[in-house]
N, C-alpha and C. Protein backbone atom coordinates (compact mmCIF):
# COMPACT_ATOMS: atom_id res chain seq x y z
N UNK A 1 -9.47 21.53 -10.50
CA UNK A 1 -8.21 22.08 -10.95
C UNK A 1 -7.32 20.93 -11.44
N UNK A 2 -6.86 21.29 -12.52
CA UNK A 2 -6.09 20.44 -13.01
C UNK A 2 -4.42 19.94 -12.52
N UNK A 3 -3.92 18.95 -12.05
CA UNK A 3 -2.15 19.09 -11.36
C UNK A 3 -1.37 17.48 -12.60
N UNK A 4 -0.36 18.52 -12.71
CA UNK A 4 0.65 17.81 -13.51
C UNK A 4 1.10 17.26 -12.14
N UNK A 5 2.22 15.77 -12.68
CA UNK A 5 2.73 15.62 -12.12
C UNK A 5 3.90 14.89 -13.05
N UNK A 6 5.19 15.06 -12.86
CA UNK A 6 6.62 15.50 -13.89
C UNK A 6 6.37 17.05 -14.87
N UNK A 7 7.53 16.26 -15.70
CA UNK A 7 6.98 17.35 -16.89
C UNK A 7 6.64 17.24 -18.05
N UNK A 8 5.68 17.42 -18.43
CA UNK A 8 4.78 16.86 -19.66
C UNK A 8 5.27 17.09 -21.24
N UNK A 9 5.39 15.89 -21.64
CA UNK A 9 6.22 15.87 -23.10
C UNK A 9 5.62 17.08 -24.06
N UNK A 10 6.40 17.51 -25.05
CA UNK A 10 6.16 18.23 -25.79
C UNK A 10 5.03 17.97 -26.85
N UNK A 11 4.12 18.69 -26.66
CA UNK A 11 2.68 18.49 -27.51
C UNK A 11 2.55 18.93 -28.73
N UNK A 12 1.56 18.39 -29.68
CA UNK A 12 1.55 19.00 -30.60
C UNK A 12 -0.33 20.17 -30.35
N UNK A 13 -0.03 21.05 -30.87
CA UNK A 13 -1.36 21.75 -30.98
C UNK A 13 -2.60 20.76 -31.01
N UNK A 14 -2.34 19.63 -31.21
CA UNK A 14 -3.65 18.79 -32.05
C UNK A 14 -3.71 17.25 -30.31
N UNK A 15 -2.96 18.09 -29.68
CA UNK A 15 -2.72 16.16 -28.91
C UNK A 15 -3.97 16.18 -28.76
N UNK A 16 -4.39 14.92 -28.61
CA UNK A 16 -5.70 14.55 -27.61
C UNK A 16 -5.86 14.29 -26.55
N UNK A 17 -4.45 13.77 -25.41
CA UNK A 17 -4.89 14.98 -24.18
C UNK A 17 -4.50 16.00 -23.82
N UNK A 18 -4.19 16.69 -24.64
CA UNK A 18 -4.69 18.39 -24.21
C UNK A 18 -5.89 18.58 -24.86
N UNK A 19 -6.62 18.13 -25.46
CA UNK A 19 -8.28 18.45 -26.18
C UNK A 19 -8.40 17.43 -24.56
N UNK A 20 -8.46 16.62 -24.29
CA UNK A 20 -9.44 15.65 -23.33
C UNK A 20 -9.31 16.86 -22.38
N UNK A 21 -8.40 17.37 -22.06
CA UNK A 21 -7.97 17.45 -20.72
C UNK A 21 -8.97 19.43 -20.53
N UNK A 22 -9.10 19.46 -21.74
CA UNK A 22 -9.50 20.81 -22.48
C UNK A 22 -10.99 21.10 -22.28
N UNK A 23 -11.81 20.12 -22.24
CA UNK A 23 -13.00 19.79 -22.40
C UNK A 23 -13.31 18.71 -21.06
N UNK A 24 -12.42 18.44 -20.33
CA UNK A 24 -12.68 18.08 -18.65
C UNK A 24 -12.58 19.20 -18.16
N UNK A 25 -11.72 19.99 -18.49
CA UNK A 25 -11.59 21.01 -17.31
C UNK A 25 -12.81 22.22 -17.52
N UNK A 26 -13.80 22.27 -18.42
CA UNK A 26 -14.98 23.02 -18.92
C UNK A 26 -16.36 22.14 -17.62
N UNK A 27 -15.70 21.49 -17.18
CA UNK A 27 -17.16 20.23 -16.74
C UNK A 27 -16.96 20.78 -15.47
N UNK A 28 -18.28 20.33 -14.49
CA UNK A 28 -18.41 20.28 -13.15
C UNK A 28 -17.57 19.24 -12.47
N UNK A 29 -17.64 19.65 -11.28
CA UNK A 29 -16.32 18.29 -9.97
C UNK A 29 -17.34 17.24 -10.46
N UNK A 30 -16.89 16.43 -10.28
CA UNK A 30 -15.70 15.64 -10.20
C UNK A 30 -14.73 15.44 -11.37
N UNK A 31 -15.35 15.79 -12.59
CA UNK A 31 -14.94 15.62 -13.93
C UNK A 31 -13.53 16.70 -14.04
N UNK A 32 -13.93 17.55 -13.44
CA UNK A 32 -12.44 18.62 -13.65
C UNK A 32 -11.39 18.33 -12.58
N UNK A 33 -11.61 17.32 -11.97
CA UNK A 33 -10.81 17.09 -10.82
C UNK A 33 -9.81 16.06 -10.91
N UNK A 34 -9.14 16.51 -11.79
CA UNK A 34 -8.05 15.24 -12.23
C UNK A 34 -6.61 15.66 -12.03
N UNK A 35 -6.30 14.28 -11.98
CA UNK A 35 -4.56 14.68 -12.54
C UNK A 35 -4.03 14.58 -13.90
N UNK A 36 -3.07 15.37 -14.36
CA UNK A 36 -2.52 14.30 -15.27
C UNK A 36 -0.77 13.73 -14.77
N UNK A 37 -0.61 12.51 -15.36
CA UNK A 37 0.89 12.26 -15.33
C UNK A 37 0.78 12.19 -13.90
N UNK A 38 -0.39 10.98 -13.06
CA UNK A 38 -0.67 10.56 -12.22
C UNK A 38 0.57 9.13 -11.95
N UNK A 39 1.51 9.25 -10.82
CA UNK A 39 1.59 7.96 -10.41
C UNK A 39 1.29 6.84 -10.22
N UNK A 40 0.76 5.39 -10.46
CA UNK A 40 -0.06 4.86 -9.40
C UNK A 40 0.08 4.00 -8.93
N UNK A 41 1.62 3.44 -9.62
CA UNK A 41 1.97 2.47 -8.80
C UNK A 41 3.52 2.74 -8.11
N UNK A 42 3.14 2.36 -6.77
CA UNK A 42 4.42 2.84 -6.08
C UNK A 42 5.93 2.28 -6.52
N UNK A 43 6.85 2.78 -6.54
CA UNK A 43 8.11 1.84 -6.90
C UNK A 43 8.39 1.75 -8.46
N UNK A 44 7.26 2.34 -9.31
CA UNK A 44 7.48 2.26 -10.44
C UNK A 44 7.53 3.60 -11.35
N UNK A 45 7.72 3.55 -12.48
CA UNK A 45 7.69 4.73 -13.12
C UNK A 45 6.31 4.92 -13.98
N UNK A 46 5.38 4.54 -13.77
CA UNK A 46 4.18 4.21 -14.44
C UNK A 46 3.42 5.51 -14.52
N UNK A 47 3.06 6.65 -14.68
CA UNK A 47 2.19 7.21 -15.56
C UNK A 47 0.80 7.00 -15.81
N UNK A 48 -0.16 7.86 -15.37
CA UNK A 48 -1.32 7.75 -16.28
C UNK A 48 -1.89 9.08 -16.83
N UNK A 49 -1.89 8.86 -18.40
CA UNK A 49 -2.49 10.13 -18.74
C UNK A 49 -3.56 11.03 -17.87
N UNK A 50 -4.25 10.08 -17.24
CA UNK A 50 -5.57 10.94 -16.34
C UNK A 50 -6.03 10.46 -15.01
N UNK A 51 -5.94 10.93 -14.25
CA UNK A 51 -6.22 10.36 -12.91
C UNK A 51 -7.41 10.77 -11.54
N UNK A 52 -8.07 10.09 -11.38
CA UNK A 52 -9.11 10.90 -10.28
C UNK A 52 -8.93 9.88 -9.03
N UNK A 53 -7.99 10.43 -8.49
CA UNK A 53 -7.10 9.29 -7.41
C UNK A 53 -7.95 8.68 -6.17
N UNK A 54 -9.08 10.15 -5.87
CA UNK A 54 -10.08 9.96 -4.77
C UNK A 54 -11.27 8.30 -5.25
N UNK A 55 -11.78 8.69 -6.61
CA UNK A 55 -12.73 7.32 -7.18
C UNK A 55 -11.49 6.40 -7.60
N UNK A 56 -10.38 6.38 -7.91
CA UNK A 56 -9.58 5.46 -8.17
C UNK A 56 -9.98 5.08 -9.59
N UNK A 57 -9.85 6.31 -10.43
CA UNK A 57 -10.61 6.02 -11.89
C UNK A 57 -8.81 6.73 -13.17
N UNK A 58 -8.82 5.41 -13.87
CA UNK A 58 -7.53 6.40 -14.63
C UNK A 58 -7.93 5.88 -16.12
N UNK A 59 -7.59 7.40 -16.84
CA UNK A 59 -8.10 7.49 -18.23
C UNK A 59 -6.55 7.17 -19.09
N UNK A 60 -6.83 6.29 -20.29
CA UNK A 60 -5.13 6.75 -20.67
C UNK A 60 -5.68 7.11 -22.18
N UNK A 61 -5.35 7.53 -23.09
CA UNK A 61 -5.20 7.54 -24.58
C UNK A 61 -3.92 7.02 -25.49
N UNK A 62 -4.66 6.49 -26.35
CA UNK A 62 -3.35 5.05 -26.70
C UNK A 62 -3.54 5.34 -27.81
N UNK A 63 -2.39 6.15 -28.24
CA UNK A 63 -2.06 6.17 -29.56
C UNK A 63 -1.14 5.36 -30.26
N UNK A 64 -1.31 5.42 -31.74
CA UNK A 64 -0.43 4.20 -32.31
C UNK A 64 -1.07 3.50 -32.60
N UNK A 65 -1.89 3.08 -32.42
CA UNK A 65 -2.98 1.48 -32.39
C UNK A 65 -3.47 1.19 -33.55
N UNK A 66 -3.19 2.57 -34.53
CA UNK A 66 -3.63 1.57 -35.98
C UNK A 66 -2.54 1.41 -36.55
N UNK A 67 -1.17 2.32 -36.50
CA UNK A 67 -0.32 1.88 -37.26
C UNK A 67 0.45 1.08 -36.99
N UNK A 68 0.50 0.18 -35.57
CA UNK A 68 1.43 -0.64 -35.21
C UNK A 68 2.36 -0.08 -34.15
N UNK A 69 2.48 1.53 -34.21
CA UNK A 69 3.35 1.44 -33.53
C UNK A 69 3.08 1.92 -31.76
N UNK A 70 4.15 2.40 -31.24
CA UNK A 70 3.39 2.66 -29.26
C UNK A 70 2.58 1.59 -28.97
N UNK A 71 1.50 2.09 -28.80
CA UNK A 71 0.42 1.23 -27.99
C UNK A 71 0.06 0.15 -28.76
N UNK A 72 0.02 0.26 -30.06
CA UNK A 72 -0.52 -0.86 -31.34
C UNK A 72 0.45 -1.71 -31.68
N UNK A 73 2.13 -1.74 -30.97
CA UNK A 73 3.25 -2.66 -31.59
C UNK A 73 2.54 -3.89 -30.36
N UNK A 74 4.25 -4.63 -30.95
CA UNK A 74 3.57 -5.77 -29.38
C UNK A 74 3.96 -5.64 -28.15
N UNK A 75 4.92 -5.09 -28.16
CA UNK A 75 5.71 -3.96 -26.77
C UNK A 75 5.13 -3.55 -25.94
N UNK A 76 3.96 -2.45 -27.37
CA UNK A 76 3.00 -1.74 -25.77
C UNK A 76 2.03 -2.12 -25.88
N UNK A 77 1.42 -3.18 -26.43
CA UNK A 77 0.52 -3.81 -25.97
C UNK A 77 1.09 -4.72 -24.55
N UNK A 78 2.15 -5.58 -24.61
CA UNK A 78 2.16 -6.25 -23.73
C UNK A 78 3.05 -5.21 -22.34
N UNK A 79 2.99 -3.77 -22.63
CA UNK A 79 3.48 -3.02 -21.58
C UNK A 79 1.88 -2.24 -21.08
N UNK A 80 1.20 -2.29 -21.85
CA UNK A 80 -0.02 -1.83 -21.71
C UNK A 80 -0.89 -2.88 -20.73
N UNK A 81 -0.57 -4.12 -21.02
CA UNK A 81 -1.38 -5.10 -20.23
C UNK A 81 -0.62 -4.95 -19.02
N UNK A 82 0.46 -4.94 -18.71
CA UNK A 82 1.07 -4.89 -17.17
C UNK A 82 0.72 -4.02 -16.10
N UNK A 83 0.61 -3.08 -17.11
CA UNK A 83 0.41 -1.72 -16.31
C UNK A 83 -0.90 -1.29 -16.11
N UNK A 84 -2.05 -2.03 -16.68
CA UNK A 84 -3.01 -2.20 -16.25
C UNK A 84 -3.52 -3.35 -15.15
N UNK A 85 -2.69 -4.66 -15.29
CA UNK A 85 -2.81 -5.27 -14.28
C UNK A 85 -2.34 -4.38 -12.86
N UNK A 86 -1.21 -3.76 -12.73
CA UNK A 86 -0.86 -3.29 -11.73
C UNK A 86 -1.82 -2.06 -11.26
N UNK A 87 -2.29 -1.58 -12.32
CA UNK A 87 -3.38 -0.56 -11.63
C UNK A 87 -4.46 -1.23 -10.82
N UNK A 88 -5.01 -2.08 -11.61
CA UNK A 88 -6.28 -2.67 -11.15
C UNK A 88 -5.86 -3.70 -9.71
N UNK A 89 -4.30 -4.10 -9.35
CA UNK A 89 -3.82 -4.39 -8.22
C UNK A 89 -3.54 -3.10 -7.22
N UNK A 90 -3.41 -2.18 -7.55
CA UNK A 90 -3.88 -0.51 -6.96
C UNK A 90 -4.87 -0.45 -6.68
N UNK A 91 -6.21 -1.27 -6.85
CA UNK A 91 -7.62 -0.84 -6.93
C UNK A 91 -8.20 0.27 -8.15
N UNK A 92 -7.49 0.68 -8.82
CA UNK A 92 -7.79 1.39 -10.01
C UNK A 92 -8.48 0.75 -11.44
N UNK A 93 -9.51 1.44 -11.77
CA UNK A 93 -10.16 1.29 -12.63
C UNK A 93 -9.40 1.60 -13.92
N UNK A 94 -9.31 0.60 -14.83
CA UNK A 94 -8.41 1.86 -16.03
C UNK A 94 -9.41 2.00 -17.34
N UNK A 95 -9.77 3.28 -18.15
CA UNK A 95 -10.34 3.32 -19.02
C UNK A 95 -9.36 3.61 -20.11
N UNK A 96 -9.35 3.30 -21.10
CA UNK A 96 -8.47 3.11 -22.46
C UNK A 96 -9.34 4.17 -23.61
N UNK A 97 -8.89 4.92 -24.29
CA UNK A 97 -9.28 5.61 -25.16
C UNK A 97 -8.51 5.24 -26.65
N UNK A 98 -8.54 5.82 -27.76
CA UNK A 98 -7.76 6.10 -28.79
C UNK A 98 -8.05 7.58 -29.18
N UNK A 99 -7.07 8.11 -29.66
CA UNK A 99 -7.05 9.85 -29.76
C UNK A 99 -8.58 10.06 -30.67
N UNK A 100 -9.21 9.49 -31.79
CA UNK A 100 -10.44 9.23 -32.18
C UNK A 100 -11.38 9.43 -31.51
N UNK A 101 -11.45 9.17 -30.10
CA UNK A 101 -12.45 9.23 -28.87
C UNK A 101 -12.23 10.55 -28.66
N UNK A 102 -11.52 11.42 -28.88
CA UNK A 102 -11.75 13.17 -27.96
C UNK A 102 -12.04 14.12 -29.13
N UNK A 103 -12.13 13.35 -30.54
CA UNK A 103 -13.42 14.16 -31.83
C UNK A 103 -14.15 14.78 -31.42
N UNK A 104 -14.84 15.33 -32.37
CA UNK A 104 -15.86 16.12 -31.73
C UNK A 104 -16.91 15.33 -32.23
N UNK A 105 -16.96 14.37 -32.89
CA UNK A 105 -18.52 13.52 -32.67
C UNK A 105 -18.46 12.37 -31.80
N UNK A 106 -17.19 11.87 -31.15
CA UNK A 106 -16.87 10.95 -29.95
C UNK A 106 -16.90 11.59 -28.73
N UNK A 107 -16.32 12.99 -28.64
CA UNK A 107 -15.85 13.26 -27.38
C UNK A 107 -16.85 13.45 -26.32
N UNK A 108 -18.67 14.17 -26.64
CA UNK A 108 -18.88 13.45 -25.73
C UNK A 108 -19.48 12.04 -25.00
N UNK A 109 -19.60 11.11 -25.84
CA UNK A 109 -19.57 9.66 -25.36
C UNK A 109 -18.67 9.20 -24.33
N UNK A 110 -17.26 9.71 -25.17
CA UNK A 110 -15.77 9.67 -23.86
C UNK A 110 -15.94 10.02 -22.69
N UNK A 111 -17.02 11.16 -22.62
CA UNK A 111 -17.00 12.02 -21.26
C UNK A 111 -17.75 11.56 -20.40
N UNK A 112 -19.05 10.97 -21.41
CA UNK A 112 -20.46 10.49 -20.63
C UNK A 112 -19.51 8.93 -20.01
N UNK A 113 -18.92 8.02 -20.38
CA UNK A 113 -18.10 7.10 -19.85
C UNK A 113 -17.07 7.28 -18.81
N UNK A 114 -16.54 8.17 -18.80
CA UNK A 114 -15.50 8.71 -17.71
C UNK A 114 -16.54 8.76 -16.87
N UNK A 115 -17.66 9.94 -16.62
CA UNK A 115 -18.81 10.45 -15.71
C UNK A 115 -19.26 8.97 -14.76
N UNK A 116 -19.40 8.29 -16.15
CA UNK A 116 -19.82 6.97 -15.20
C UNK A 116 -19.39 6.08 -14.52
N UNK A 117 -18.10 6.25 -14.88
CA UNK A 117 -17.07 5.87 -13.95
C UNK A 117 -16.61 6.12 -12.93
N UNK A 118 -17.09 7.70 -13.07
CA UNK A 118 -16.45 8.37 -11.47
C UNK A 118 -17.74 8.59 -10.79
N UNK A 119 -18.84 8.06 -10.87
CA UNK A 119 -19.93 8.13 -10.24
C UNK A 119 -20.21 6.50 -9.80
N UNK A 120 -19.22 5.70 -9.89
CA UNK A 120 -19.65 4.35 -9.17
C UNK A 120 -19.21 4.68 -8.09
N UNK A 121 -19.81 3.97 -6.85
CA UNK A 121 -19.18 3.96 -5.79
C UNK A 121 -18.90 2.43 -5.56
């Protein structure tokens, strides 16, 4: 089952996580067993598009990245590196996507990678 946590920005018909999140929640546990708009670091306002809190596995999708801007300026790149250091000081794994990855000739590669992620122990 899928759990928000805030309240989730206004989407467009086309986001890619609501397609990711669309095509996890079609899969067997552990894969449908996520959050989104996961906390994970305490004290902060940090966010992760996707979260499987039990394997300590978080998915984000980073858009922007070709045109420069969000995730592709230097802002969120260097807000992107922090907040991955702090996950991975959480013990969290972080996997990085671009909206390109939840296509339908990427998406399931994306999935088979998540899978394998939440199947390390």
């Amino acid at each position: 089952m899928t759990v928000f946590y805030g309240v989730p920005r206004g989407r467009r018909r086309d986001d890619p996580e609501d397609q990711l999140a669309a095509a996890l929640s079609l899969l067997p546990s552990p894969l449908c067993d996520f959050t989104r708009q996961h906390p994970y670091v305490p004290g902060r306002k940090f966010a992760a598009d996707f979260a499987w809190p039990a394997q300590r596995v978080i998915v984000e999708i980073n858009g922007g990245v070709w045109s420069g801007q969000a995730h592709g300026s230097i802002s969120g790149i260097l807000r992107d590196n922090e907040r991955g250091n702090l996950a991975a000081l959480e013990g969290y794994r972080v996997l990085r996507f671009v909206p390109d990855a939840v296509k339908d000739e990427s998406l399931a590669e994306t999935l088979a990678t998540i899978e394998a992620a939440l199947l390390v122990i």
